[in-house]
Protein backbone atom coordinates (compact mmCIF):
# COMPACT_ATOMS: atom_id res chain seq x y z
CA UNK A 1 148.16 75.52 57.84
CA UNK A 2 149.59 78.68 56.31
CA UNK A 3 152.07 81.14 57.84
CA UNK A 4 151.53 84.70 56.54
CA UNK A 5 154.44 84.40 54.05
CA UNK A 6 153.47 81.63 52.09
CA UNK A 7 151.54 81.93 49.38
CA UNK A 8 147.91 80.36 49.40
CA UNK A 9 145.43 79.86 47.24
CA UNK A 10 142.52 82.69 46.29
CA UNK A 11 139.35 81.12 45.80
CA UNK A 12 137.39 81.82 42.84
CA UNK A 13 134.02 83.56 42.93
CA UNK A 14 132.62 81.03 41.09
CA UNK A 15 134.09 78.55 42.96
CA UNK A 16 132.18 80.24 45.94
CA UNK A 17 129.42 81.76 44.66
CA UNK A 18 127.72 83.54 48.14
CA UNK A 19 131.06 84.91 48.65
CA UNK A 20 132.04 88.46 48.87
CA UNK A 21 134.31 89.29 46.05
CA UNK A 22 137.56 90.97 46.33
CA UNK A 23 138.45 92.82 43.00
CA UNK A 24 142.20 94.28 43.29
CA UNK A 25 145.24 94.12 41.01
CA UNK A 26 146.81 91.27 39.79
CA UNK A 27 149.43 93.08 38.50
CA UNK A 28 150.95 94.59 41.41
CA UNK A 29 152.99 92.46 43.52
CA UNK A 30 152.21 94.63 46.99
CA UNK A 31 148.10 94.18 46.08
CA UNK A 32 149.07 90.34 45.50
CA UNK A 33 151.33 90.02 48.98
CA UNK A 34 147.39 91.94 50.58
CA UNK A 35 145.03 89.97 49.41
CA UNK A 36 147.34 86.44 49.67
CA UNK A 37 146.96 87.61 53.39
CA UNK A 38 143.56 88.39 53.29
CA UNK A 39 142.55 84.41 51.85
CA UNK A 40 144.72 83.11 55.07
CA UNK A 41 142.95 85.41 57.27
CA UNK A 42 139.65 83.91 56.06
CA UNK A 43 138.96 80.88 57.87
CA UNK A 44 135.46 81.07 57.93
CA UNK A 45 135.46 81.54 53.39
CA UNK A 46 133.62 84.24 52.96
CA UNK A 47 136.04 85.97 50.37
CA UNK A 48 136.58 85.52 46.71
CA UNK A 49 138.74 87.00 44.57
CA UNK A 50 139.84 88.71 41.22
CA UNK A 51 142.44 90.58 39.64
CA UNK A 52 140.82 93.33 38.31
CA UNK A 53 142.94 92.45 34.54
CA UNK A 54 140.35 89.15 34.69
CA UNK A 55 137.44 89.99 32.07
CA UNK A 56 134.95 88.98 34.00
CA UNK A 57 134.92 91.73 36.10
CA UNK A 58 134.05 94.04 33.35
CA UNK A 59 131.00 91.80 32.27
CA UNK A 60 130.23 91.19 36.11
CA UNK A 61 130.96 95.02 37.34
CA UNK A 62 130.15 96.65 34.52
CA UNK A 63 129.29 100.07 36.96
CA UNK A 64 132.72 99.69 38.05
CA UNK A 65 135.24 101.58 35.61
CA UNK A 66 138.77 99.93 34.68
CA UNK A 67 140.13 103.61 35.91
CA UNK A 68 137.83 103.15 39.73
CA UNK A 69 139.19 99.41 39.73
CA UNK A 70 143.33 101.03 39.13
CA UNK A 71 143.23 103.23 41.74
CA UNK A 72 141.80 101.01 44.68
CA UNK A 73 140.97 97.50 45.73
CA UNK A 74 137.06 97.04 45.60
CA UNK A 75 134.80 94.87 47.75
CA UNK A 76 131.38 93.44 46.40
CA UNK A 77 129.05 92.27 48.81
CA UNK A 78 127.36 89.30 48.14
CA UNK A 79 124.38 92.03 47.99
CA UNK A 80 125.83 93.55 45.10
CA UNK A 81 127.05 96.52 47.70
CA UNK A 82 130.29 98.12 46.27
CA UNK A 83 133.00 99.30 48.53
CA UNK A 84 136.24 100.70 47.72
CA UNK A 85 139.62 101.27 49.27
CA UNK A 86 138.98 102.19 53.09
CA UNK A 87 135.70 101.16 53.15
CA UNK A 88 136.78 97.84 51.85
CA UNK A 89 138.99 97.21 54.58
CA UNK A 90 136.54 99.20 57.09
CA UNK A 91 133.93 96.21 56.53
CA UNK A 92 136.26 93.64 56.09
CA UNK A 93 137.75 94.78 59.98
CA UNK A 94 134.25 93.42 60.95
CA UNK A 95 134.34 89.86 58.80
CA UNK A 96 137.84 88.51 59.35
CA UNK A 97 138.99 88.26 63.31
CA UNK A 98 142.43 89.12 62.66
CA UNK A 99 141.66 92.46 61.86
CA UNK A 100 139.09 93.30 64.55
CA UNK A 101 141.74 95.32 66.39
CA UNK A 102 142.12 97.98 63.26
CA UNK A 103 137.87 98.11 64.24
CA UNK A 104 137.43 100.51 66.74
CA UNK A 105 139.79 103.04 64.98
CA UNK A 106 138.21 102.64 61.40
CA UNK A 107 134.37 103.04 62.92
CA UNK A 108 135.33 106.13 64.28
CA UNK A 109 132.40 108.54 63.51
CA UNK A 110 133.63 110.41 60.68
CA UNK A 111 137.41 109.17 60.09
CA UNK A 112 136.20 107.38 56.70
CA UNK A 113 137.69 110.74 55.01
CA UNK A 114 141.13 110.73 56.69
CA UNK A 115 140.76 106.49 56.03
CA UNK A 116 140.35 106.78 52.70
CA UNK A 117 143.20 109.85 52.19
CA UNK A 118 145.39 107.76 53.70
CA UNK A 119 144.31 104.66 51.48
CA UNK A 120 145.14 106.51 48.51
CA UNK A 121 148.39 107.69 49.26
CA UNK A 122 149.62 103.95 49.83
CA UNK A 123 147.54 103.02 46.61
CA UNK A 124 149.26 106.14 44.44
CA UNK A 125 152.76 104.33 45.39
CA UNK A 126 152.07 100.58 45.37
CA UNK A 127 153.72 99.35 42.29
CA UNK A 128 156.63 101.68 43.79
CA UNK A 129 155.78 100.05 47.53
CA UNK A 130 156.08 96.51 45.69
CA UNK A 131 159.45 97.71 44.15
CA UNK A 132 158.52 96.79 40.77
CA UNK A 133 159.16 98.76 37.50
CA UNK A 134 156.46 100.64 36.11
CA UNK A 135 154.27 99.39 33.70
CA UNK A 136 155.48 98.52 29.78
CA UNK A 137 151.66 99.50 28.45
CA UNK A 138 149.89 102.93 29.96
CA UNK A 139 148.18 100.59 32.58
CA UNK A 140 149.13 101.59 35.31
CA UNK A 141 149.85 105.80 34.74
CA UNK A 142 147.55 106.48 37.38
CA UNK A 143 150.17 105.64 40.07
CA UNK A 144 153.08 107.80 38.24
CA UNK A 145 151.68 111.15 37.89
């Protein structure tokens, strides 16, 4: 068993093919410290996962731009349903027990908005969050405007 500071491994979608896939950044050490959390959360294995910097997403997602996938995590449904940054987590409050008690407050009849407002605010400042350096390449100029 895992505590939620060690590090565990994230299953592959191809590894588990029915699985919801969780497409965030690989490259960002506060979106790595999330979704490490997220795989020990998941008892039940209904999550897979890739960093966004994998090429398959781009011949997988191909509706999903590399500019969308930069500026928030992204949830596909094993239905092929996209969801991205609050909504992400908004569903995922329903799928993993340990985030049932953020439920009640993300279903809120319209709060997505204010949700998602707040999402990107934390997602603008992650690599600054993480406290790591900004990119060398333009990657990641979204987050430094």
């Amino acid at each position: 068993m895992t505590t939620d500071d060690q590090p565990c491994s994230l299953h592959d979608p191809d590894v588990r093919p029915g699985a919801d896939v969780v497409v965030y950044d690989g490259q960002c050490r506060f979106c790595t410290a999330q979704v490490q959390r997220l795989a020990r959360w998941d008892r039940a294995g209904r999550l897979a996962f890739l960093s966004l910097h994998d090429p398959r997403v781009a011949q997988r997602y191909p509706d999903l731009s590399p500019t969308q996938l930069m500026e928030q995590l992204y949830l596909v449904r094993a239905s092929g349903q996209r969801l991205g940054g609050a909504a992400a987590f908004r569903y995922l409050s329903r799928r993993l027990p340990r985030l049932w008690p953020l439920a009640p407050a993300l279903h809120l009849p319209g709060s997505l908005p204010l949700w998602q407002w707040c999402y990107r605010q934390v997602a603008r400042r992650r690599y600054r969050l993480a406290g790591a350096p900004p990119c060398d390449s333009d990657t990641c100029h979204v987050h430094f405007r």
